[in-house]
N, C-alpha and C. Protein backbone atom coordinates (compact mmCIF):
# COMPACT_ATOMS: atom_id res chain seq x y z
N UNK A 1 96.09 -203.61 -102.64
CA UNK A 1 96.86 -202.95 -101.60
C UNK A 1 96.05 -201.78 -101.06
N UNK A 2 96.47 -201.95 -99.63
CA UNK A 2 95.38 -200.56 -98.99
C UNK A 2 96.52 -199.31 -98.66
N UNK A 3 95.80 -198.06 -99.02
CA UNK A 3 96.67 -196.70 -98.80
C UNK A 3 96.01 -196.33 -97.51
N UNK A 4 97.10 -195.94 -96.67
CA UNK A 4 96.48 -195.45 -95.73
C UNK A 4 96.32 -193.75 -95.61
N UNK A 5 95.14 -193.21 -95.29
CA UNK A 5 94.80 -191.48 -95.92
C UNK A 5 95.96 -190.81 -95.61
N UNK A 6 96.23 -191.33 -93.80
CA UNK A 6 97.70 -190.49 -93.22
C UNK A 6 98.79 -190.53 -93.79
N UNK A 7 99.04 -191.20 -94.63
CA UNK A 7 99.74 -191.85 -95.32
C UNK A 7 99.82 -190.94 -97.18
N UNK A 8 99.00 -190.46 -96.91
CA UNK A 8 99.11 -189.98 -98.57
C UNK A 8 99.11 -188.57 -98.39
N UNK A 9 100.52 -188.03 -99.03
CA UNK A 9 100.78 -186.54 -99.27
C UNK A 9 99.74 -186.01 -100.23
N UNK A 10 99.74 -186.43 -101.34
CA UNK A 10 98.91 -185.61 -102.93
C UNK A 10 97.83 -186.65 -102.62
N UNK A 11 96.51 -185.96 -102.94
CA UNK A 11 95.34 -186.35 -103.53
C UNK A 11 95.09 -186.10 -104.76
N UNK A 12 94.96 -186.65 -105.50
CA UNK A 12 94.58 -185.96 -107.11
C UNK A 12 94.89 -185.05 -107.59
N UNK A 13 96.66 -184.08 -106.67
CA UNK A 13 96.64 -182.78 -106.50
C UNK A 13 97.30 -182.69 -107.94
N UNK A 14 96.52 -181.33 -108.60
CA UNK A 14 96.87 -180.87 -110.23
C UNK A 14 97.89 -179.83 -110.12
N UNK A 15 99.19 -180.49 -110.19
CA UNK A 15 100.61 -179.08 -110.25
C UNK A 15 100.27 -178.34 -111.51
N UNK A 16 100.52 -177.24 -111.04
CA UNK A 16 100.46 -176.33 -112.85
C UNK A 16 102.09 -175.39 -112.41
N UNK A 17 102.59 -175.46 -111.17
CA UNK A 17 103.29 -174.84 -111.22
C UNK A 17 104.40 -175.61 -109.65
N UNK A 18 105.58 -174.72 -109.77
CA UNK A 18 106.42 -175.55 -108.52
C UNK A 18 105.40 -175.35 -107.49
N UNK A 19 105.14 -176.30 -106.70
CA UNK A 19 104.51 -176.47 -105.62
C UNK A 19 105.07 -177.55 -104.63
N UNK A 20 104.58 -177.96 -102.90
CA UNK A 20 104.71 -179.02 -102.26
C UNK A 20 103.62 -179.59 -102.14
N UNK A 21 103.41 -180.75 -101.77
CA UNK A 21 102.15 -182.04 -101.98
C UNK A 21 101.31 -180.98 -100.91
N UNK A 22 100.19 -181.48 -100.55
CA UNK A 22 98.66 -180.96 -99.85
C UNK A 22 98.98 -181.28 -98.48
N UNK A 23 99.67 -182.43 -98.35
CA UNK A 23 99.47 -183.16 -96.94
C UNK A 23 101.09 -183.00 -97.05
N UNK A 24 101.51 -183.44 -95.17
CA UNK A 24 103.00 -183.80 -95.29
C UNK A 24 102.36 -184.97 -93.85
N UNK A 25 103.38 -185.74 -93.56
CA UNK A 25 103.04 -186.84 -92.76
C UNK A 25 104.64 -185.95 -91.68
N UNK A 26 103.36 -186.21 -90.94
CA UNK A 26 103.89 -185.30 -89.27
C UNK A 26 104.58 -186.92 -88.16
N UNK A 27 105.95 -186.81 -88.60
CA UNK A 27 106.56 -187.63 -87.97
C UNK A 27 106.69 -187.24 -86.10
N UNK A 28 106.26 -186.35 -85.72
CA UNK A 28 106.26 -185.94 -83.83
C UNK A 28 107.33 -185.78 -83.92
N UNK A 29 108.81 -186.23 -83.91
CA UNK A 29 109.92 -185.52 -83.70
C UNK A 29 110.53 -186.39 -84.85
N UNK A 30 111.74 -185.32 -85.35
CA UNK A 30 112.82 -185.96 -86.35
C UNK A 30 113.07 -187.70 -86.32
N UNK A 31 112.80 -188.09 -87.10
CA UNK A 31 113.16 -189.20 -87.41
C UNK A 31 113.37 -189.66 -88.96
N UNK A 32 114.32 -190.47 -89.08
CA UNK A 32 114.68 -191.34 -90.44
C UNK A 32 113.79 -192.79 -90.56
N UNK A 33 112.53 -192.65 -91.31
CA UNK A 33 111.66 -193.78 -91.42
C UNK A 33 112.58 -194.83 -92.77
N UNK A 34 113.74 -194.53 -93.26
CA UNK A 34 114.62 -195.33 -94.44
C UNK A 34 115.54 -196.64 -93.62
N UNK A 35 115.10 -196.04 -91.83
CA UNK A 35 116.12 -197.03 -91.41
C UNK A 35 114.84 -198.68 -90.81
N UNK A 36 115.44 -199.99 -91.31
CA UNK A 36 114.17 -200.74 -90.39
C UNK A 36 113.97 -201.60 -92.56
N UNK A 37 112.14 -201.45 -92.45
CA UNK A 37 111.93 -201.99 -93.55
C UNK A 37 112.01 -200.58 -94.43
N UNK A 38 112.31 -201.03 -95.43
CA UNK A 38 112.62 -200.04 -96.74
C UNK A 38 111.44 -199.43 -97.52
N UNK A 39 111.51 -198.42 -97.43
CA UNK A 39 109.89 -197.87 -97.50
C UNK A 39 109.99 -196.63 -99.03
N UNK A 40 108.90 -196.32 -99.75
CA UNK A 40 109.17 -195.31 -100.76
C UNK A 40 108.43 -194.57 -100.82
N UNK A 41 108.27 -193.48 -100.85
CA UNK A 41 107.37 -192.76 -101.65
C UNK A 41 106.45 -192.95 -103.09
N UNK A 42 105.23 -193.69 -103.26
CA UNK A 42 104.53 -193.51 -104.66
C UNK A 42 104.13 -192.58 -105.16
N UNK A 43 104.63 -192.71 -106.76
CA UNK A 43 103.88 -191.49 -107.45
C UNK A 43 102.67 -192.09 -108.50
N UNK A 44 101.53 -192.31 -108.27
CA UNK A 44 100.73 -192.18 -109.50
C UNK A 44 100.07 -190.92 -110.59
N UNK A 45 100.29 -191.08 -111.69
CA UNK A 45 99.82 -190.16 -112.45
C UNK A 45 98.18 -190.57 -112.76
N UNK A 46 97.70 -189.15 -112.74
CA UNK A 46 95.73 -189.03 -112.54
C UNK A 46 95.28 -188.77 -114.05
N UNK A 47 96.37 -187.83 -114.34
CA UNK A 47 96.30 -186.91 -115.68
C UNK A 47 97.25 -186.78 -116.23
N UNK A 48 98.06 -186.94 -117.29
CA UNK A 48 98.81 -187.03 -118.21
C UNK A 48 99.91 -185.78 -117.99
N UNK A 49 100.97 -185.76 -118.03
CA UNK A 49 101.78 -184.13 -117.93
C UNK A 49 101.53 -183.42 -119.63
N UNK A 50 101.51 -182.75 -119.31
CA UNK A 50 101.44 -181.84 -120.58
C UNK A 50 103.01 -181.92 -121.03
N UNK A 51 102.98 -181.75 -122.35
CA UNK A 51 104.01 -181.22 -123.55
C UNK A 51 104.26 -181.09 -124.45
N UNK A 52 103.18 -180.25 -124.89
CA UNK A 52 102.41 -179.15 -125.56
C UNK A 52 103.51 -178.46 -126.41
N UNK A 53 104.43 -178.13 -125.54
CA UNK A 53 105.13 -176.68 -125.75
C UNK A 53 106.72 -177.44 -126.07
N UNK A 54 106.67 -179.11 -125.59
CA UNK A 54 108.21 -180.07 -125.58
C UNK A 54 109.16 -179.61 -125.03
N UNK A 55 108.76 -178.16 -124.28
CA UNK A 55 109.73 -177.90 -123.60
C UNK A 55 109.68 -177.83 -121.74
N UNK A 56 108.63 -178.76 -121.64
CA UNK A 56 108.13 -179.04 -120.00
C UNK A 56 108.75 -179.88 -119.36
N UNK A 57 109.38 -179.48 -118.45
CA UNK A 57 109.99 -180.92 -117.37
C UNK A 57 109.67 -180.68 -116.02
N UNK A 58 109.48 -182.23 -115.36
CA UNK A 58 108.82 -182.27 -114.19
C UNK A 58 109.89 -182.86 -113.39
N UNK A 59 109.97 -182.13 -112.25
CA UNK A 59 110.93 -182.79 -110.92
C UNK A 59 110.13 -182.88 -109.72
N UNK A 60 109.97 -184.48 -109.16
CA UNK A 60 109.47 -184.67 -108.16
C UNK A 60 110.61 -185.17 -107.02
N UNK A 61 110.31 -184.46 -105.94
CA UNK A 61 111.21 -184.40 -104.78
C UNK A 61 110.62 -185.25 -103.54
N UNK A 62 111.46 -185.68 -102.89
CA UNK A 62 110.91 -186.07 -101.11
C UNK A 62 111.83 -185.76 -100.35
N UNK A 63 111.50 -184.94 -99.50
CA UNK A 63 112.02 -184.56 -98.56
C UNK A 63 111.14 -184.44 -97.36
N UNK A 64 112.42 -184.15 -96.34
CA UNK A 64 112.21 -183.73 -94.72
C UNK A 64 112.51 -182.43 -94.49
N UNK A 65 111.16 -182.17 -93.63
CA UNK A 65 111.55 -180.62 -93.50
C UNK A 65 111.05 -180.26 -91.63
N UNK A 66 111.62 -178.89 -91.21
CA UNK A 66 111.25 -178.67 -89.70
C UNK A 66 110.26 -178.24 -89.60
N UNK A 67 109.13 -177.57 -90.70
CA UNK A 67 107.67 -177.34 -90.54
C UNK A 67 107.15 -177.98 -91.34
N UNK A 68 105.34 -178.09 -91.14
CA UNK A 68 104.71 -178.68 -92.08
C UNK A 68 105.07 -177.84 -93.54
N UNK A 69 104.46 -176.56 -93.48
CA UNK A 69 104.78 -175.95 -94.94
C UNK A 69 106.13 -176.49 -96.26
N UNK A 70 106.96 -177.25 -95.10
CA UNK A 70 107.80 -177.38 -95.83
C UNK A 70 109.27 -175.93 -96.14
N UNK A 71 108.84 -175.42 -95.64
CA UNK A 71 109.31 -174.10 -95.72
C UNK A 71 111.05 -173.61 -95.27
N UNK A 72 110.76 -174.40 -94.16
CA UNK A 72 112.25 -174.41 -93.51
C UNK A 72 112.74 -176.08 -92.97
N UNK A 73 114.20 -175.90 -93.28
CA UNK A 73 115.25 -177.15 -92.91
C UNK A 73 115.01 -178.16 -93.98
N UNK A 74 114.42 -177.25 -95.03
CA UNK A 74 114.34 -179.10 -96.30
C UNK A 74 115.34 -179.88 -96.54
N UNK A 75 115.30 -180.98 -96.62
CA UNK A 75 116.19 -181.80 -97.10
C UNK A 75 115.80 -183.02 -97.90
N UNK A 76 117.05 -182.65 -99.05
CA UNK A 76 115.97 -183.66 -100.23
C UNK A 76 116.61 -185.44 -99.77
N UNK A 77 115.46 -185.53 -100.13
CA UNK A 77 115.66 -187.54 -99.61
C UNK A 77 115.98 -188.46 -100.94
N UNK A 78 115.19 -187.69 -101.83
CA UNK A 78 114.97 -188.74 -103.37
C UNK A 78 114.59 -188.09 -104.00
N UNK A 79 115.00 -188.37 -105.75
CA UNK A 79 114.53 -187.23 -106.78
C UNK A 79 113.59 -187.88 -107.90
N UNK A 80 112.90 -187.62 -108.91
CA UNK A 80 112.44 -188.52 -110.14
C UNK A 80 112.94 -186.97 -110.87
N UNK A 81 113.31 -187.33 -112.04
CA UNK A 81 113.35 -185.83 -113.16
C UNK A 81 112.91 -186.21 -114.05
N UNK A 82 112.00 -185.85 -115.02
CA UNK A 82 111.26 -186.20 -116.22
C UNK A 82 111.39 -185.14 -117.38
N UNK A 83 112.00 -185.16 -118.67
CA UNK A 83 112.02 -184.06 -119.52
C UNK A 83 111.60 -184.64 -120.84
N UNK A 84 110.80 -183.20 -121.58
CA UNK A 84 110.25 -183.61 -122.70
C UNK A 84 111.30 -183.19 -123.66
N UNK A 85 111.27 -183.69 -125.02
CA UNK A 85 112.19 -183.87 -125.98
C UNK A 85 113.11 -185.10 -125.59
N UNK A 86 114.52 -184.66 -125.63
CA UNK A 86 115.45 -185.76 -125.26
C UNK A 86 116.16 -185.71 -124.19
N UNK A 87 115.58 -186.13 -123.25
CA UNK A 87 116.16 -186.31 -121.32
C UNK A 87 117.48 -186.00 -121.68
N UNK A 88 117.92 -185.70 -120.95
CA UNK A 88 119.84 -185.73 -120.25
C UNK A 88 120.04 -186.63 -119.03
N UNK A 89 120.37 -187.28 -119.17
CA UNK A 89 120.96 -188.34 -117.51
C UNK A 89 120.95 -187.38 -116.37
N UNK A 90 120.27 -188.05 -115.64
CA UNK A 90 119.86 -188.80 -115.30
C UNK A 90 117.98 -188.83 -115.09
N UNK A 91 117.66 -187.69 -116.16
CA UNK A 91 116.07 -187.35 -116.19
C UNK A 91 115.80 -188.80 -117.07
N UNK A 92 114.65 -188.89 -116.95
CA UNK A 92 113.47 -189.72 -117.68
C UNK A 92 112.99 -189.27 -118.77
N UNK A 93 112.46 -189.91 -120.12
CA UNK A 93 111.85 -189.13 -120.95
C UNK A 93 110.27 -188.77 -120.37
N UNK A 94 109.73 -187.15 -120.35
CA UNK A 94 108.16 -186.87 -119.84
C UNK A 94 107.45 -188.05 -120.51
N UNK A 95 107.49 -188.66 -122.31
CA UNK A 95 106.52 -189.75 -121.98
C UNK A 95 105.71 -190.53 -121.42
N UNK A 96 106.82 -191.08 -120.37
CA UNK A 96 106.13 -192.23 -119.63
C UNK A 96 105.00 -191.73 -118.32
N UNK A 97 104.50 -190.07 -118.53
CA UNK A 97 104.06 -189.69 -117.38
C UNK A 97 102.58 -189.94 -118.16
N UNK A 98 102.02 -190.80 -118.35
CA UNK A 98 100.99 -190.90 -118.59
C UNK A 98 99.72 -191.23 -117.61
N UNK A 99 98.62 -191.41 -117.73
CA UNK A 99 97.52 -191.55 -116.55
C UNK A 99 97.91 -193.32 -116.33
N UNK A 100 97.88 -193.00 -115.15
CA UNK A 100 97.99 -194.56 -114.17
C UNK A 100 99.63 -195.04 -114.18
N UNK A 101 100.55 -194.16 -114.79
CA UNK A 101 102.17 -194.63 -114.52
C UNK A 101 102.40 -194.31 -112.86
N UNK A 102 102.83 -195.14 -112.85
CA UNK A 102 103.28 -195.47 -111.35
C UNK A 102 104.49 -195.45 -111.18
N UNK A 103 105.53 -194.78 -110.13
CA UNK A 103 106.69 -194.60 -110.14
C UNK A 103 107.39 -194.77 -108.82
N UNK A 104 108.03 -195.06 -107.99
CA UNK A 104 108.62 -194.45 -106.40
C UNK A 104 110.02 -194.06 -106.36
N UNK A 105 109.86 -193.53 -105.78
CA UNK A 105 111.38 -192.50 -105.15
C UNK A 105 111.52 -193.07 -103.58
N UNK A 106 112.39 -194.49 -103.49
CA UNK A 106 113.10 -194.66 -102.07
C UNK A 106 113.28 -194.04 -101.54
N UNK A 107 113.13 -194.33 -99.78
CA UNK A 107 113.48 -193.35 -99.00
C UNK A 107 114.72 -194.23 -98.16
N UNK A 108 116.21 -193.72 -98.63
CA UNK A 108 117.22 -194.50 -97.96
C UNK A 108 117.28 -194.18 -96.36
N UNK A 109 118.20 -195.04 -95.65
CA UNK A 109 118.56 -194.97 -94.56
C UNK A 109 119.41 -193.34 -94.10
N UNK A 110 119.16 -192.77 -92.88
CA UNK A 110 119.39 -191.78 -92.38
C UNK A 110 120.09 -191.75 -91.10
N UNK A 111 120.73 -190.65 -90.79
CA UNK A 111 121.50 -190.50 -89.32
C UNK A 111 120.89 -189.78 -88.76
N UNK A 112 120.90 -189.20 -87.51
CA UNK A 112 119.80 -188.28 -86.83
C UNK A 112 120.26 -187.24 -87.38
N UNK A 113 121.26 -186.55 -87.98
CA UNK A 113 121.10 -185.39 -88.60
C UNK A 113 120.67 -184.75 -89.45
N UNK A 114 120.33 -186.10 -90.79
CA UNK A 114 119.82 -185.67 -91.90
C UNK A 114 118.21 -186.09 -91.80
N UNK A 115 117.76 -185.81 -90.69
CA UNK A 115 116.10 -186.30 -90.65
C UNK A 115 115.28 -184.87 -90.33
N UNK A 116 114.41 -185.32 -90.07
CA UNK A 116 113.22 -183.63 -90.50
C UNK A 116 111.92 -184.26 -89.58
N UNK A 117 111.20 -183.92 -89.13
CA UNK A 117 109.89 -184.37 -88.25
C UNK A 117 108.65 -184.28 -89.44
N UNK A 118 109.45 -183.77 -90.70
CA UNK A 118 108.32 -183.57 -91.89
C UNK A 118 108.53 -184.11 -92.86
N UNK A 119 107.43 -185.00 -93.52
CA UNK A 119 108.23 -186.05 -94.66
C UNK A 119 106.84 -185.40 -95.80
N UNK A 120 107.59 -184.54 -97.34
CA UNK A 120 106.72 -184.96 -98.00
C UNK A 120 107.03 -184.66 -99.33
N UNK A 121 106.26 -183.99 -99.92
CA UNK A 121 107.29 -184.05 -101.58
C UNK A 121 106.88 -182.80 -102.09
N UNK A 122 107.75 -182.40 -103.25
CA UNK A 122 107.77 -180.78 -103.90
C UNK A 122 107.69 -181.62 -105.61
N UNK A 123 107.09 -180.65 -106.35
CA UNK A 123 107.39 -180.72 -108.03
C UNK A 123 107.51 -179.78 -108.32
N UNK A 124 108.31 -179.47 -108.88
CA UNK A 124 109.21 -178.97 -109.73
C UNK A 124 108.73 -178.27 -111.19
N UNK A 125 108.43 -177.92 -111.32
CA UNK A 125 107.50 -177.78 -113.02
C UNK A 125 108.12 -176.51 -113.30
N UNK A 126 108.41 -177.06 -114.74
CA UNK A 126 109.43 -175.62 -115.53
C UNK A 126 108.97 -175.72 -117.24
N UNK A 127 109.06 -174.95 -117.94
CA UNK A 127 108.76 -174.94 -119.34
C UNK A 127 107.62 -173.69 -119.37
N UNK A 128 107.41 -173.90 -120.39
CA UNK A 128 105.88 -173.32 -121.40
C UNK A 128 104.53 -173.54 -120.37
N UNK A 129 104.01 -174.59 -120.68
CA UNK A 129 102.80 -174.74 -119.93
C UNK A 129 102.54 -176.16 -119.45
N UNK A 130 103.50 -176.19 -118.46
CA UNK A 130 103.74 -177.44 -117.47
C UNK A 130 102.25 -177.96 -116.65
N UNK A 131 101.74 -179.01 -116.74
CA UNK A 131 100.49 -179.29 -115.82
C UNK A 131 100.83 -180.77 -115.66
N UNK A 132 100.36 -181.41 -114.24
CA UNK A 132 100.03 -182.91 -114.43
C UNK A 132 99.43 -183.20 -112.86
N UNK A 133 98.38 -184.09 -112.91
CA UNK A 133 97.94 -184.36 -111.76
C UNK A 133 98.66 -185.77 -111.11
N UNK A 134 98.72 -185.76 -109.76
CA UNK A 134 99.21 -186.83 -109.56
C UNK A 134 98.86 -187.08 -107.79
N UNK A 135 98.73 -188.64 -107.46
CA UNK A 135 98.75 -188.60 -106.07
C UNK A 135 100.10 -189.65 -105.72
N UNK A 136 100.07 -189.07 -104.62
CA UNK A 136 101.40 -189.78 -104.05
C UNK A 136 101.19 -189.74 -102.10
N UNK A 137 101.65 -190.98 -101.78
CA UNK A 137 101.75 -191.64 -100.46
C UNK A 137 103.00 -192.50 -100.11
N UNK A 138 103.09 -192.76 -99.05
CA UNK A 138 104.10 -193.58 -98.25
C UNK A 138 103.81 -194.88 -98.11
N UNK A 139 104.89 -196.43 -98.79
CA UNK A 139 104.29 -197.50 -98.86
C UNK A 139 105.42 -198.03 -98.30
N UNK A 140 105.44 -199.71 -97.83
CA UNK A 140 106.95 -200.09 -98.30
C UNK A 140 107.31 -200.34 -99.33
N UNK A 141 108.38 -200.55 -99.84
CA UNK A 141 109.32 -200.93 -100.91
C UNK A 141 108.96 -201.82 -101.29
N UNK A 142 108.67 -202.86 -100.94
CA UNK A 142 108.22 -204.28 -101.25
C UNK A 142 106.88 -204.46 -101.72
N UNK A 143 105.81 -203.34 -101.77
CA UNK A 143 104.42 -203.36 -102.44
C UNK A 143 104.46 -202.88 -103.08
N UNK A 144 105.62 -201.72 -103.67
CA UNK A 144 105.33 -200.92 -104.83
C UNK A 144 105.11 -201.74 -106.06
N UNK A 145 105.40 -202.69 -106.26
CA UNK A 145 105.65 -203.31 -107.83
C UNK A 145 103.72 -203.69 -107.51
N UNK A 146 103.57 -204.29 -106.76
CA UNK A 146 102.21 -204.48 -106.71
C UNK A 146 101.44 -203.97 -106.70
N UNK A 147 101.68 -202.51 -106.79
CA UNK A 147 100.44 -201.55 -107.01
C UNK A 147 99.95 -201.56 -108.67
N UNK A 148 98.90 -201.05 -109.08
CA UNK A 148 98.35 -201.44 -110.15
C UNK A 148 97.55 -199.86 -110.18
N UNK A 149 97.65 -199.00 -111.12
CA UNK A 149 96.57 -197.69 -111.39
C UNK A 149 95.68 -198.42 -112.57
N UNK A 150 93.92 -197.93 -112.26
CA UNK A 150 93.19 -198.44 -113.21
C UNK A 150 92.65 -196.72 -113.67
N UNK A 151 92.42 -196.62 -114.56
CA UNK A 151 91.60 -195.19 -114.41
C UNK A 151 89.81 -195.57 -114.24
N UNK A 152 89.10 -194.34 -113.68
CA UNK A 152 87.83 -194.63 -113.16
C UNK A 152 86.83 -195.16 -114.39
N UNK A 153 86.67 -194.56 -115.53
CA UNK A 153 85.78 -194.80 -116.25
C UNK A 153 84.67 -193.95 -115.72
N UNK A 154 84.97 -192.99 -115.50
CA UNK A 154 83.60 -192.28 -114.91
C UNK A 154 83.41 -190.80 -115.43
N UNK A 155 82.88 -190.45 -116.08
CA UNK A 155 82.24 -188.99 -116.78
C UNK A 155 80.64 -188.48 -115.92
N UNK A 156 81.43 -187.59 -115.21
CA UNK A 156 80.06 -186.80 -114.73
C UNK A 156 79.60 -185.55 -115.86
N UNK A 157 78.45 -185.17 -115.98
CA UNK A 157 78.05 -184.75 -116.94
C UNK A 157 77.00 -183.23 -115.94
């Protein structure tokens, strides 16, 4: 499967703390891309989340917002919650955030009110000493299962 660059919020980006993705995909005016074919947000993990401390949990968000920064008019679209020790419903156990887990957060259908001209994603990171790298882009729904993470095998020295 091919990613397209415009297309990808996070590059390899390493959260150590709440942050929004690097990129946001600049829709030109408000629109709901959930309406039509069914499309998601991917998350691949680069680097493992830390939980070190078992008390780290990660929340990845997608939303629409009225600037790129993300800053103003957010609105959340889709959530993933991940907690270390023993999740609470509707989080995930952090486990499964290992290098090359692959995950998506749907992006449902919208009305013109709940849309944003800015589509991109926030994490969430809370605990002790929260870290995890991850990239994430815009696919349809229907390729996610077909995506596949390999890790590089590559040590520069």
């Amino acid at each position: 499967m091919y990613i397209d660059k415009l297309l990808k919020v996070s590059d390899a980006q390493a959260f150590t703390a709440t942050a929004v993705g690097t990129n946001v995909i600049d829709l030109s005016v408000a629109r709901g891309i959930g309406n039509g074919e069914p499309m998601a947000m991917v998350f691949t993990v680069g680097v493992a989340a830390d939980q070190t401390s078992g008390d780290e949990d990660y929340t990845f968000d997608v939303e629409y917002a009225t600037n790129a920064a993300q800053s103003t008019g957010a609105q959340l679209v889709g959530r993933r919650i991940f907690e270390s020790g023993t999740p609470t419903a509707p989080a995930q156990d952090a486990d499964l955030l290992v290098a090359g887990f692959v995950f998506a957060i749907p992006i449902p259908p919208t009305t013109g009110n709940e849309d944003g001209q800015f589509l991109g994603i926030r994490a969430t990171l809370a605990g002790t000493t929260p870290t995890i790298t991850v990239d994430a882009y815009l696919a349809p729904l229907a390729d996610v299962s077909q995506y596949v993470a390999y890790a590089d095998n590559v040590t520069i020295n």
